[in-house]
Protein backbone atom coordinates (compact mmCIF):
# COMPACT_ATOMS: atom_id res chain seq x y z
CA UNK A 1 46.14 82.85 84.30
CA UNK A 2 48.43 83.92 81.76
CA UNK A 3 52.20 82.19 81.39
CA UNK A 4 53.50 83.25 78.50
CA UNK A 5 57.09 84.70 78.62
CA UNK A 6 57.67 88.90 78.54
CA UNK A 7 59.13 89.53 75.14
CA UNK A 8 62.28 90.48 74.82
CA UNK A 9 63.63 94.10 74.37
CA UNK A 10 66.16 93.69 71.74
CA UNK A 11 68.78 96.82 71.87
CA UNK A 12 70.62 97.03 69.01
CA UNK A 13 74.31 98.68 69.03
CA UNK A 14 75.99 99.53 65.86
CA UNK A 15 78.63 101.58 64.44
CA UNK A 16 80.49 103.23 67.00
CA UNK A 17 80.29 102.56 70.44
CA UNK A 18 82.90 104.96 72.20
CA UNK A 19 83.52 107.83 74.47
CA UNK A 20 81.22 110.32 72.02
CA UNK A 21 78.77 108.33 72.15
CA UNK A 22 78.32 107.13 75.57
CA UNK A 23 75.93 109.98 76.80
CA UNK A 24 73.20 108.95 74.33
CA UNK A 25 74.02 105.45 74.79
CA UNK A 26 73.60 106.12 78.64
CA UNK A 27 70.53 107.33 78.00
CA UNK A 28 69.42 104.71 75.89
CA UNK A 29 70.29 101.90 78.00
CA UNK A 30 68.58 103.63 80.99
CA UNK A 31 65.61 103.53 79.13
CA UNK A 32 65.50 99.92 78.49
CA UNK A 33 65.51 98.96 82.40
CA UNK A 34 61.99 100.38 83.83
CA UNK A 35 60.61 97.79 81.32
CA UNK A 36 59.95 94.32 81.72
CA UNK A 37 61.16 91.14 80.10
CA UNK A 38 64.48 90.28 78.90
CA UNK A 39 67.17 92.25 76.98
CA UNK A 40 68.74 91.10 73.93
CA UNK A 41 72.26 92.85 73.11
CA UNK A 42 72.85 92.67 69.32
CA UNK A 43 76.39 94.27 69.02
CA UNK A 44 76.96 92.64 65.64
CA UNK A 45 77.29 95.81 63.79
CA UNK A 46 79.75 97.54 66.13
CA UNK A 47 82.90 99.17 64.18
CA UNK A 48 84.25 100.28 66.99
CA UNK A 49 84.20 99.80 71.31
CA UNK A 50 85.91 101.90 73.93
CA UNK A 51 86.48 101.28 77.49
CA UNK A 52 83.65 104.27 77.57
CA UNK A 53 81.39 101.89 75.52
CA UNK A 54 82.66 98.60 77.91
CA UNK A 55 81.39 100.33 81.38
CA UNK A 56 77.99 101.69 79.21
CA UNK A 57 77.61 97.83 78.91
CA UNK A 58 79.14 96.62 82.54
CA UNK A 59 76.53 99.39 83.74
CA UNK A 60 73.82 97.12 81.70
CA UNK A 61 74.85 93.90 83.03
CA UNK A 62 75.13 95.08 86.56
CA UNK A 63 71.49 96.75 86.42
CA UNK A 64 69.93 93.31 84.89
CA UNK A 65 71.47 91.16 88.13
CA UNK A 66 70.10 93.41 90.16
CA UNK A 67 67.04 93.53 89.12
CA UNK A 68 66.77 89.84 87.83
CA UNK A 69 66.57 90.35 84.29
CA UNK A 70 68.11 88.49 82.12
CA UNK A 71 70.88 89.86 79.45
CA UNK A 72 71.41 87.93 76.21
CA UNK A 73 74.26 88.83 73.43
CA UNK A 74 72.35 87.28 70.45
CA UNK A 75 75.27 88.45 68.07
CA UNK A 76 78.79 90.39 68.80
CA UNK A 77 81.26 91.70 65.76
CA UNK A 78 84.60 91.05 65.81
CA UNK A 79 85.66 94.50 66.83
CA UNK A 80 83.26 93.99 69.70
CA UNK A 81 85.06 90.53 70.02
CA UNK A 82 88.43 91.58 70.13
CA UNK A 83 87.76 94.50 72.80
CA UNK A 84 86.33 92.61 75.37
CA UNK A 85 88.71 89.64 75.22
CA UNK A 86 91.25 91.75 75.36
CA UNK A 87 89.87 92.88 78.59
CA UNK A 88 88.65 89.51 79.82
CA UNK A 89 85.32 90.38 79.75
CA UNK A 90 84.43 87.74 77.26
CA UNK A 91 82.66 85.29 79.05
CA UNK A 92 80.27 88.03 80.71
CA UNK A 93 79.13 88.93 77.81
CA UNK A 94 78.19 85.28 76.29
């Protein structure tokens, strides 16, 4: 009996994270959930994030609760900072 941890699926978001983006970021974060283990969100090389971008990663969140995965930032730029302070979505994304 094996109980070693799943590894983690680290998803790495960079550049621009807006409304032209969101349908292959859709896709992309889609693809993450029918695998196991936890996610790791590195958004530490995000330029730019949209409320198109913010639901993309609500949508994220909301599918990792429901399924009981767990969802870890493990680093967040400023301009990812800024966004979702500014929206008081801070501390979901911690």
């Amino acid at each position: 009996m094996s109980l070693e941890q799943p590894t983690a699926i680290v998803l790495k978001l960079a550049e621009e994270v807006n409304i032209y983006a969101a349908a292959a970021l859709h896709e992309r974060l889609q693809a993450t959930l029918p695998e196991s283990g936890p996610i790791e969100l590195d958004l530490g090389e995000v330029t730019e994030l949209d409320c198109a971008g913010v639901q993309q990663l609500l949508l994220l969140k909301r599918e990792c609760e429901v399924t009981g995965r767990e969802l870890r930032v493990i680093a967040m730029s400023d301009a990812a900072s800024v966004v979702l302070t500014l929206l008081n979505l801070r501390q979901q994304f911690t």
